[in-house]
Protein backbone atom coordinates (compact mmCIF):
# COMPACT_ATOMS: atom_id res chain seq x y z
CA UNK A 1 -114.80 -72.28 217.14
CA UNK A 2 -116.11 -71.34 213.52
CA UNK A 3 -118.86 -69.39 215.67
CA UNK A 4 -116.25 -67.49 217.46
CA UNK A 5 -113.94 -66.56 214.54
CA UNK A 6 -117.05 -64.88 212.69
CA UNK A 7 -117.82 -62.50 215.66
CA UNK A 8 -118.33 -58.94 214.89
CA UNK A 9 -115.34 -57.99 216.60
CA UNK A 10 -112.94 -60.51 215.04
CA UNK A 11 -114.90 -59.72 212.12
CA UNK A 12 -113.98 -55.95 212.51
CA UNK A 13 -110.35 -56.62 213.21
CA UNK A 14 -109.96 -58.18 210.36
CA UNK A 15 -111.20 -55.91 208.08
CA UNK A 16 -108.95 -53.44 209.64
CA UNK A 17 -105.96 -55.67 208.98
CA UNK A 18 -106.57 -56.11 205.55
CA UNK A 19 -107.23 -52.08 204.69
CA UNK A 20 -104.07 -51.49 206.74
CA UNK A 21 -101.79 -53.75 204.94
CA UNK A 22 -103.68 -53.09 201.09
CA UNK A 23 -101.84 -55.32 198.94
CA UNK A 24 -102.22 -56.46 195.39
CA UNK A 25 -105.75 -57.66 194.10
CA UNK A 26 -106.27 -61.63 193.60
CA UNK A 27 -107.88 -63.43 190.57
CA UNK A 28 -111.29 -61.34 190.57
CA UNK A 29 -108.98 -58.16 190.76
CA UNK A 30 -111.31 -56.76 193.50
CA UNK A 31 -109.22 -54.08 195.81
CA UNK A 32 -108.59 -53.70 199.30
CA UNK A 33 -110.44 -50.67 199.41
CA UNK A 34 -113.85 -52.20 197.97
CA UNK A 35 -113.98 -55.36 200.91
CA UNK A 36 -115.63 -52.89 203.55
CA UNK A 37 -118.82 -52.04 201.90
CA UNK A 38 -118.38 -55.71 200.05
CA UNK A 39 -118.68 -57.87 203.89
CA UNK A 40 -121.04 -54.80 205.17
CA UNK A 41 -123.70 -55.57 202.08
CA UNK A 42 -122.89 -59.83 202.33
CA UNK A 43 -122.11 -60.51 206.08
CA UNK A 44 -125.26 -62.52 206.64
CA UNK A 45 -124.76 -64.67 203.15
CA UNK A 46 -121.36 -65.09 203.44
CA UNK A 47 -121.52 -66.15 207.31
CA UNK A 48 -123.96 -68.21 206.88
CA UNK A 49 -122.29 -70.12 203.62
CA UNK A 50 -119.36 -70.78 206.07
CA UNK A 51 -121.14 -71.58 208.76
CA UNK A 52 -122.63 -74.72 206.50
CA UNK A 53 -119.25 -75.11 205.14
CA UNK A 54 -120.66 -74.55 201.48
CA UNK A 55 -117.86 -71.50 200.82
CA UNK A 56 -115.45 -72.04 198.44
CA UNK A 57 -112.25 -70.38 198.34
CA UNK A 58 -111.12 -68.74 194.92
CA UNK A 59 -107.55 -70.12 193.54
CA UNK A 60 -104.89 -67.71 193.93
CA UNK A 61 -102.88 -65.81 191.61
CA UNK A 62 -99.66 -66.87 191.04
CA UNK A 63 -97.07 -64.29 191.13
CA UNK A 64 -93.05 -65.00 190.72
CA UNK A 65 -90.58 -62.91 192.33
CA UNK A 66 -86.66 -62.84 191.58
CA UNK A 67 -84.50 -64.62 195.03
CA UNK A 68 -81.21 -65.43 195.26
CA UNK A 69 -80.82 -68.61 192.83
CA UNK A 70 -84.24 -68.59 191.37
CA UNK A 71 -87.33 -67.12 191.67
CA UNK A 72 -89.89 -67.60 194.66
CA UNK A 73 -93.56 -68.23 193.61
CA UNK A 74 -95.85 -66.15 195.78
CA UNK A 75 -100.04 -67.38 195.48
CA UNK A 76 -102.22 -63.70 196.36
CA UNK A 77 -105.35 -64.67 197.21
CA UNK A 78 -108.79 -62.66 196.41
CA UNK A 79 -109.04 -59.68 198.86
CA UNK A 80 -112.25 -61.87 200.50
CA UNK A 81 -110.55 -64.30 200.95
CA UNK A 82 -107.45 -62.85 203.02
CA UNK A 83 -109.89 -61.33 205.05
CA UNK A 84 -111.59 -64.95 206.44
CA UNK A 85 -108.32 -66.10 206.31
CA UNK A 86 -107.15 -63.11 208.73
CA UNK A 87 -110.26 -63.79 210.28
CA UNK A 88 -109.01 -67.66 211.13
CA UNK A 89 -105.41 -66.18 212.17
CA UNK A 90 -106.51 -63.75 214.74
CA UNK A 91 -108.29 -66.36 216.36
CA UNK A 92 -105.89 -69.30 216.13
CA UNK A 93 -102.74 -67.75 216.84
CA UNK A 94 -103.13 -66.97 220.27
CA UNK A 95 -103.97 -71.22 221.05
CA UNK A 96 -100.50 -72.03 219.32
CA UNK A 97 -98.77 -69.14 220.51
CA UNK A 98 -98.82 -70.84 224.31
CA UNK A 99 -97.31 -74.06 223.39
CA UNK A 100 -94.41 -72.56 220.41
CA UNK A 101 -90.89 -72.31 221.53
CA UNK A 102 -89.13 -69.22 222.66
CA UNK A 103 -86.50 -70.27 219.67
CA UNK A 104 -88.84 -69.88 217.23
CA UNK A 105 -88.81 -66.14 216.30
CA UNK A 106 -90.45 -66.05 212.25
CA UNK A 107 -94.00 -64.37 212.10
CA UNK A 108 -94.98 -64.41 215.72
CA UNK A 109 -95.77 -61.43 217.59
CA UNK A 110 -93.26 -59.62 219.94
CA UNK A 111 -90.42 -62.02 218.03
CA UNK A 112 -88.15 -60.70 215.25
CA UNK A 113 -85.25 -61.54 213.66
CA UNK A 114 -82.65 -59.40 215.78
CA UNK A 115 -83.83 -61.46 218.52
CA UNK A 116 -82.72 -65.01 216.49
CA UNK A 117 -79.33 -63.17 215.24
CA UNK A 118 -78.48 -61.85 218.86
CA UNK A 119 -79.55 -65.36 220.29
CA UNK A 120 -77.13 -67.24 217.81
CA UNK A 121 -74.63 -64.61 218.79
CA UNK A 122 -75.01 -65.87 222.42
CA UNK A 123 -74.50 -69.61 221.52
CA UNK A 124 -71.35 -68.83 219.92
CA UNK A 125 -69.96 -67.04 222.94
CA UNK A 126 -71.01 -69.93 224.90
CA UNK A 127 -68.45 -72.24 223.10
CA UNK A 128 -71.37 -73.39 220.33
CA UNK A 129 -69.40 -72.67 217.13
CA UNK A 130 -69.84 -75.22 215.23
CA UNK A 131 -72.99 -74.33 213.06
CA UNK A 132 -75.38 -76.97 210.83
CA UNK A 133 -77.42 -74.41 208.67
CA UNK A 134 -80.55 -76.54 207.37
CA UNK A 135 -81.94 -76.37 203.71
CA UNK A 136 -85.43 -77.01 203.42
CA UNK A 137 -86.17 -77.38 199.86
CA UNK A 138 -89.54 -75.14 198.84
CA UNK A 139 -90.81 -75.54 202.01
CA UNK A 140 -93.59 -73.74 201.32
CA UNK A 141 -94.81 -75.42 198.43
CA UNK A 142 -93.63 -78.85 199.47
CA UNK A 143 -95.60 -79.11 202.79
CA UNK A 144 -97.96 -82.40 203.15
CA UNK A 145 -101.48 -81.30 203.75
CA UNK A 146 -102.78 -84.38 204.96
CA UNK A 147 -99.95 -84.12 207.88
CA UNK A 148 -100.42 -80.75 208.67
CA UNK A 149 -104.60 -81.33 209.14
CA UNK A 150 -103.12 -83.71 211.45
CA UNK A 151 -100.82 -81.54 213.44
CA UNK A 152 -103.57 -78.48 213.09
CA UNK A 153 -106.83 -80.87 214.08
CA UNK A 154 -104.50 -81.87 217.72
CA UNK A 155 -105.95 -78.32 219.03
CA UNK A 156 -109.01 -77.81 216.73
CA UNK A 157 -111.85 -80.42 217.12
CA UNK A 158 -114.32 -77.70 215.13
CA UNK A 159 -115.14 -79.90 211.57
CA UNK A 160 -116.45 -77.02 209.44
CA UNK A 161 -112.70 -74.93 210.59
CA UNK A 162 -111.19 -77.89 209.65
CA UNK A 163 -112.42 -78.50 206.20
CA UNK A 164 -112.38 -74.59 205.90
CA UNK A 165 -108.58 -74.53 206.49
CA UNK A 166 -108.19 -77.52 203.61
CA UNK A 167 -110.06 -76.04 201.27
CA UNK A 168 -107.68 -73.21 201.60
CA UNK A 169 -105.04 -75.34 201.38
CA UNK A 170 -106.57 -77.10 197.91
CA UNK A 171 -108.03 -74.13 196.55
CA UNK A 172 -105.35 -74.21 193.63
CA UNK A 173 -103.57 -71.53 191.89
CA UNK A 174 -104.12 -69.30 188.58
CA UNK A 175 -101.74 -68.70 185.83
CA UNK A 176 -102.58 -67.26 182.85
CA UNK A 177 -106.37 -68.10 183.23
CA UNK A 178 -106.04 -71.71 184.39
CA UNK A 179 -106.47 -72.86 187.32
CA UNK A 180 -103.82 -76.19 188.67
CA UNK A 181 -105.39 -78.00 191.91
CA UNK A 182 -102.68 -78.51 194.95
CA UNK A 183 -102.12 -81.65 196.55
CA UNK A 184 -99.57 -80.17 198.33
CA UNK A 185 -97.84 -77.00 200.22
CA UNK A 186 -99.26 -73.65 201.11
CA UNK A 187 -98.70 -70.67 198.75
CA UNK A 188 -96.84 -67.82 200.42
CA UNK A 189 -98.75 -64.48 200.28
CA UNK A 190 -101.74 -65.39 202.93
CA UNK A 191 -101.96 -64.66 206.45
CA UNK A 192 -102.75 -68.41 207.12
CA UNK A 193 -99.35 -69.74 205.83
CA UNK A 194 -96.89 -68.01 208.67
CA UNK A 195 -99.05 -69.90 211.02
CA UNK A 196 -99.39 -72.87 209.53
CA UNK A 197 -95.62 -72.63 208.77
CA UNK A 198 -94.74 -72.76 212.47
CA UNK A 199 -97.07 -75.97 212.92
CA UNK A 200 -95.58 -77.82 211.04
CA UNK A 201 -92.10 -77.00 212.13
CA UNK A 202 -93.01 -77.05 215.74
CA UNK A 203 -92.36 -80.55 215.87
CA UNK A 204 -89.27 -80.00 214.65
CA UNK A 205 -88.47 -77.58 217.81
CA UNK A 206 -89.92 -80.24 219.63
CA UNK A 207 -87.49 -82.62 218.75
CA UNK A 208 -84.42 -80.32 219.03
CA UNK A 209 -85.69 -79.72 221.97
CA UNK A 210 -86.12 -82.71 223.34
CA UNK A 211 -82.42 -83.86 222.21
CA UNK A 212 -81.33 -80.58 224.48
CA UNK A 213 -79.95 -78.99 221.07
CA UNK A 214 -79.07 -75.33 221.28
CA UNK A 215 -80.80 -73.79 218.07
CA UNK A 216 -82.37 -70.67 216.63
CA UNK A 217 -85.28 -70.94 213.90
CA UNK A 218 -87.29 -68.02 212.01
CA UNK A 219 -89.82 -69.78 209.41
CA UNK A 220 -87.99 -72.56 207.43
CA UNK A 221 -84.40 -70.47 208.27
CA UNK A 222 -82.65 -73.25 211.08
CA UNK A 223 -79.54 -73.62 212.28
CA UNK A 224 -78.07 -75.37 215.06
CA UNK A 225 -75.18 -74.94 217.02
CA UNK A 226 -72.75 -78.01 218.48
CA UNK A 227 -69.24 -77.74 219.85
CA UNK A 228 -67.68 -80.25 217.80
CA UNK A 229 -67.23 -81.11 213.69
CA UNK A 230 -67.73 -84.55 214.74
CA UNK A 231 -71.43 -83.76 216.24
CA UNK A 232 -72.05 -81.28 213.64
CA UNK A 233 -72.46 -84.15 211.39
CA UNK A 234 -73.93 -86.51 213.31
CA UNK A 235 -76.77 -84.37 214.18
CA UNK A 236 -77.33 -82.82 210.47
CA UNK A 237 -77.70 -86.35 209.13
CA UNK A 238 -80.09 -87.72 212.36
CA UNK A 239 -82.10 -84.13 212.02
CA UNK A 240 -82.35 -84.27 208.56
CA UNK A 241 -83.60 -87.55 208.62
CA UNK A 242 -86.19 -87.11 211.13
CA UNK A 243 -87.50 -84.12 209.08
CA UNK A 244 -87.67 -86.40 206.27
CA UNK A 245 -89.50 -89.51 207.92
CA UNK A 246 -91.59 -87.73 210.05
CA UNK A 247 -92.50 -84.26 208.64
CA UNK A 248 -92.34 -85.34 205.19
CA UNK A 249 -90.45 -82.64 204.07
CA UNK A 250 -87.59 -82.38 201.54
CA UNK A 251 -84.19 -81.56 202.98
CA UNK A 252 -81.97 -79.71 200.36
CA UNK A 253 -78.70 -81.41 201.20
CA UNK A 254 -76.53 -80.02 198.93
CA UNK A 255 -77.20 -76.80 200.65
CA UNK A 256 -77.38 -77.76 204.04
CA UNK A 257 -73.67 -77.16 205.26
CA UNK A 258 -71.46 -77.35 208.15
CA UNK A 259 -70.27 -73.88 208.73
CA UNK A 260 -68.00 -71.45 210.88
CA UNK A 261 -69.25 -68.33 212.20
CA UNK A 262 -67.25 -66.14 210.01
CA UNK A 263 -68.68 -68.42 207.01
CA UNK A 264 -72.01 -68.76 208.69
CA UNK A 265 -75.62 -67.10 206.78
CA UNK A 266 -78.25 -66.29 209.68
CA UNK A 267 -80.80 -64.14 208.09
CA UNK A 268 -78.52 -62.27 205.99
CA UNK A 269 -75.80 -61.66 208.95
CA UNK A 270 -72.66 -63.62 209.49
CA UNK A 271 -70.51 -63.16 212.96
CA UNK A 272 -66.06 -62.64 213.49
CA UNK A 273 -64.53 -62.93 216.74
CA UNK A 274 -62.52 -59.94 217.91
CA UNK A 275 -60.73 -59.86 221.27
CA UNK A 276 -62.52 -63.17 222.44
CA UNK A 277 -65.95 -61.87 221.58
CA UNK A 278 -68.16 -62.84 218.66
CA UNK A 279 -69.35 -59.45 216.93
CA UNK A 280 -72.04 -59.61 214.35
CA UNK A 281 -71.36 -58.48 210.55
CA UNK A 282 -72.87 -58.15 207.66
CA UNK A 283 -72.92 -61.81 205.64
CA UNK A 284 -71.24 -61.72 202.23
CA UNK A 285 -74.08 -62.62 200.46
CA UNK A 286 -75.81 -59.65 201.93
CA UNK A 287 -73.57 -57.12 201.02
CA UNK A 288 -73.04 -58.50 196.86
CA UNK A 289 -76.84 -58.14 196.95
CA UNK A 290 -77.10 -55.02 198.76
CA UNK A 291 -74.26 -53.83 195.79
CA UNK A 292 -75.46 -55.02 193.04
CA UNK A 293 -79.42 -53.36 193.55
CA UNK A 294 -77.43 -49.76 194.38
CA UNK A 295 -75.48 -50.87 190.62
CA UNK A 296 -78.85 -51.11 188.74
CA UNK A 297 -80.22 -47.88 190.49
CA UNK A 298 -77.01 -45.87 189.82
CA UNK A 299 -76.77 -47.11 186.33
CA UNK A 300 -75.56 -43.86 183.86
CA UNK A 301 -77.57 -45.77 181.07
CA UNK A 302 -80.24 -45.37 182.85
CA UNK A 303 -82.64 -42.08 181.38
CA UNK A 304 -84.04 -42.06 184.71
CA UNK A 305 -83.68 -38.34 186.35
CA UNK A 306 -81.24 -38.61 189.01
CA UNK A 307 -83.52 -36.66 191.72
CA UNK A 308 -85.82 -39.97 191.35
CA UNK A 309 -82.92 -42.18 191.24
CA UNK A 310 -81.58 -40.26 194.54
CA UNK A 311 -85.22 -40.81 196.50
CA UNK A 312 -85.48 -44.48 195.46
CA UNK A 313 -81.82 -45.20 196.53
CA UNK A 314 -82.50 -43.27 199.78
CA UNK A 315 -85.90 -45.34 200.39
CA UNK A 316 -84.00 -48.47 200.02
CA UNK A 317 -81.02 -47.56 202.21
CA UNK A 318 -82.93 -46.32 205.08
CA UNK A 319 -84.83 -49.67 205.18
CA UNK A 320 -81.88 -51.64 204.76
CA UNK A 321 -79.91 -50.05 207.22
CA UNK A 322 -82.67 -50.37 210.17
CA UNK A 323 -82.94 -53.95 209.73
CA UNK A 324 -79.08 -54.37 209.23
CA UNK A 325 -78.73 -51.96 212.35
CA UNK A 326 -77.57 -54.91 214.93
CA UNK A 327 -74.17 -55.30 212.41
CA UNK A 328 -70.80 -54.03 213.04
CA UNK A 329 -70.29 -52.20 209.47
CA UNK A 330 -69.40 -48.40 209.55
CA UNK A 331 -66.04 -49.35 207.54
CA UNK A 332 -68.24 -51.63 204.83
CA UNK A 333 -70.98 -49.07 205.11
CA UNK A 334 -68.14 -46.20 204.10
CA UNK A 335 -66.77 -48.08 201.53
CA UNK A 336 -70.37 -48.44 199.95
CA UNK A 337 -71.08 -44.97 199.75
CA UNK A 338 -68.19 -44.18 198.39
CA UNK A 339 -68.30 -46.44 195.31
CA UNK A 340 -72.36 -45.39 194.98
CA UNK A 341 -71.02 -41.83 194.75
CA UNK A 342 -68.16 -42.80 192.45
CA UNK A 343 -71.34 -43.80 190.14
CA UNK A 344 -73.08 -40.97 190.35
CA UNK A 345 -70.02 -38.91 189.25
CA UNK A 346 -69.79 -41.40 186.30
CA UNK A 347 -73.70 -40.58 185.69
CA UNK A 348 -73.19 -36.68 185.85
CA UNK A 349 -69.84 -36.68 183.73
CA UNK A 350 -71.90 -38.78 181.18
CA UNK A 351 -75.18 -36.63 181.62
CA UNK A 352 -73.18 -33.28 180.73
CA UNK A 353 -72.32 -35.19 177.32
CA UNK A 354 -71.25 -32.28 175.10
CA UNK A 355 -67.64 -30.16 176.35
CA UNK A 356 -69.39 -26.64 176.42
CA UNK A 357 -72.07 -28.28 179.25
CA UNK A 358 -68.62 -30.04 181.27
CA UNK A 359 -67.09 -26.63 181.30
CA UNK A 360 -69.59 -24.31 182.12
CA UNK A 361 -71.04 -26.65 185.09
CA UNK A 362 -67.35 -27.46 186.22
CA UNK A 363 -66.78 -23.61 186.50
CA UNK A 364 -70.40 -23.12 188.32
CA UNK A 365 -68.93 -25.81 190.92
CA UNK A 366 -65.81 -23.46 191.84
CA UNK A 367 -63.22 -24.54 189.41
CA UNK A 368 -61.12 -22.09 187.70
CA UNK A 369 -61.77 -21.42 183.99
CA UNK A 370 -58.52 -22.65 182.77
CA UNK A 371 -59.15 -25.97 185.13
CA UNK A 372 -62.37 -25.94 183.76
CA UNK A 373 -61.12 -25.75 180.16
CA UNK A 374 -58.36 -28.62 180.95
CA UNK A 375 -61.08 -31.06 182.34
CA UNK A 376 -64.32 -30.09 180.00
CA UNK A 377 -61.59 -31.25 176.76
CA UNK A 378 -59.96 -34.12 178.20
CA UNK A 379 -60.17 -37.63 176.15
CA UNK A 380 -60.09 -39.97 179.27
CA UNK A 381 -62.99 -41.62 179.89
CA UNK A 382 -65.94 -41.20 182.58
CA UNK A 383 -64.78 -43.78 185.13
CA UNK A 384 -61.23 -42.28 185.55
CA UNK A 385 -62.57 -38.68 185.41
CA UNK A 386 -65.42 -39.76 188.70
CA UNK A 387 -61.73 -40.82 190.04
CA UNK A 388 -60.21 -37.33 189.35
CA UNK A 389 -59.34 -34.93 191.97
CA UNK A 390 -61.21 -32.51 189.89
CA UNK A 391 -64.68 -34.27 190.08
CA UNK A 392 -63.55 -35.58 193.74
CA UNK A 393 -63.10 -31.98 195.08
CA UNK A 394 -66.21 -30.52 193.27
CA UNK A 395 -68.97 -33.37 193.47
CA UNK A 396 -68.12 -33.71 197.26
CA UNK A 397 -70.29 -35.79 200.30
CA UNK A 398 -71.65 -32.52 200.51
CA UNK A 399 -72.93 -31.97 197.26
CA UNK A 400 -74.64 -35.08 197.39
CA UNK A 401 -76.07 -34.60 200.55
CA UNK A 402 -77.62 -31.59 199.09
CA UNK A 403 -78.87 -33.37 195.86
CA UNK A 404 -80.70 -35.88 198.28
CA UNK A 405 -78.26 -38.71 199.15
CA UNK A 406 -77.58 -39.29 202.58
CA UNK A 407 -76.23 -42.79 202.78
CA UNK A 408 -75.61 -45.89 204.46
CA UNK A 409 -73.38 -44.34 206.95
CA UNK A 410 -75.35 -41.31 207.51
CA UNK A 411 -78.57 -43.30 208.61
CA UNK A 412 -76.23 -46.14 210.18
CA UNK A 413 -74.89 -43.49 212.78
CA UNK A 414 -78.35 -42.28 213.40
CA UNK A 415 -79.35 -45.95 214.76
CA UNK A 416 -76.39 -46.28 216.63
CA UNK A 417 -77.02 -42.74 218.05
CA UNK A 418 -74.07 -41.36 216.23
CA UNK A 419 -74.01 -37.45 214.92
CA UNK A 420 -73.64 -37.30 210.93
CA UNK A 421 -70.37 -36.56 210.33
CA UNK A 422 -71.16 -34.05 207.23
């Protein structure tokens, strides 16, 4: 196997992979850009030290980004070493793509998230409505390596891939210039740990499977759907169990919950019945979040100009909205734009600052001069002036458009096939 995986054409792949997807430097701070003419100079040295399994893998570099409740670590790895460890994936996934389930829809090729949300969206309709939404506490960094070389050695009988793959596992991770050894999990940020991921937790599909349980699962996101309250529980206490005793992984039971699909989470959508039809929506969770990054963007105390704050709000929108696409949400998308905009009329008012500026840009806007007078000496303050008819009438959908914001709406009709309606 190790032989195959080093071919020149996996090889090449890989390499390819890695330049296309850049990403941050590791521990030796080498770039993405540097790896080409690094393998093309070392390929013989380095294939032979893995070929005689005398490679080791650097530790990575621990990096901690903000979630919802904490922080998530992320481990980057050195730029060489995401490139043998694409190397490995390119070769493997294909052998565990045959026997994964169809359920299964986190890092796999051809499988997204839509697909899960949509397939949930057919259990309900099916009479499934009763939802256990499973917690897996920091999966990643909680997985048991000597049970996943187990699970991972059932289709590889190559020794040197093998110790390879747990040396990657135990290479440890860097903060601050030391270096802590793992005994345990797989840092996020590799190309290995997706796949290694849905190892592991195929034997959870397995058993859900085999107990003819209607579920959906992307990563370490699972929930299953019942018909009853009274099944509900007994299968999140049996399941829970099971992951316990025979994955050896921690189930977060204070968050695992018994939901409803109007109070259900699924990858950041939640579902409401209209007219004997579940409809998918945007979760509540999503939308706070969704609010409160537009809030620190929009910010009037922020010296930022607003033509960048306008591009980096329109970056993030148009990404948000094509992966929120599948959601019924004109009416929450509407309401959005309309407090953003309501911001940005705070930010103007408040950019103007002195009364000459408020009255000289309120009469380049259309208003009269005695309007303009009124308004550019009033005492109330910015939020009730962004209310104002005056501000309202000037600082229009238009006007923004023009400026450079578009808006939920505006790209939400586009990927419904909708005309803009300004």
């Amino acid at each position: 196997m190790l032989e195959n995986i080093l071919t020149f054409k996996n090889l090449e792949k890989s390499l390819k992979a890695v330049e296309r997807n850049k990403g941050a430097s590791g521990i030796d701070n080498q770039q993405f850009d540097s790896l080409r003419p690094f393998i093309y100079t070392h390929y013989q040295a380095l294939r032979k030290s893995i070929l005689e399994s005398s490679y080791k893998p650097s530790p990575v570099r621990k990096v901690e980004i903000p979630k919802p409740g904490g922080m998530r670590m992320l481990g980057i790895p050195t730029v060489l070493d995401r490139f043998i460890q694409q190397c490995i994936y390119q070769f493997l996934s294909p052998l565990y793509e045959i026997d994964f389930s169809p359920r299964s829809y986190g890092f796999r090729p051809g499988k997204n998230a839509h697909q899960a949300v949509k397939k949930a969206q057919e259990y309900l309709q099916r009479g499934y409505t009763w939802i256990i939404e499973l917690d897996l506490e920091k999966f990643f960094d909680k997985m048991n390596h000597q049970k996943l070389l187990c699970l991972v050695s059932e289709k590889i009988r190559d020794i040197r891939l093998l110790k390879l793959i747990g040396c990657y596992l135990r290479s440890g991770i860097m903060e601050g210039g030391v270096t802590s050894p793992r005994s345990e999990g797989t840092p996020q940020g590799s190309p290995l740990s997706p796949l290694l991921s849905n190892i592991m937790l195929h034997e959870l599909d397995k058993e859900l499977q085999r107990r003819g349980l209607k579920y959906v699962r992307y990563a370490y996101d699972c929930s299953i759907y019942v018909r009853s309250e009274k099944s509900a529980k007994r299968v999140a206490e049996s399941i829970s169990k099971y992951i316990e005793d025979k994955l050896l992984l921690k189930v977060n039971r204070s968050k695992t919950r018994i939901s409803r699909p109007k109070e259900s989470q699924l990858l950041g959508f939640s579902f409401y019945k209209m007219k004997g039809e579940f409809l998918i929506r945007l979760g509540a969770q999503t939308l706070k979040s969704i609010k409160e990054t537009c809030k620190k963007i929009t910010s009037s105390r922020d010296a930022t100009a607003e033509s960048i704050k306008l591009k980096k709000l329109d970056d993030i929108i148009r990404g948000w909205v094509n992966y929120f696409k599948i959601a019924q949400a004109m009416i929450k998308l509407e309401e959005l734009d309309e407090q953003i905009r309501t911001r940005l009329r705070i930010a103007k008012w408040r950019n103007w600052k002195r009364i000459r500026t408020k009255i000289s840009n309120l009469i380049k806007l259309g208003v009269s001069k005695s309007k303009a007078y009124q308004w550019g000496n009033t005492s109330k303050g910015p939020c009730r002036i962004a209310h104002s008819p005056i501000l309202k009438r000037t600082l229009t959908k238009s006007f923004w458009k023009k400026q450079g914001y578009q808006g939920f709406s505006y790209y939400y009709r586009q990927t419904q096939g909708q005309p803009s309606m300004f």
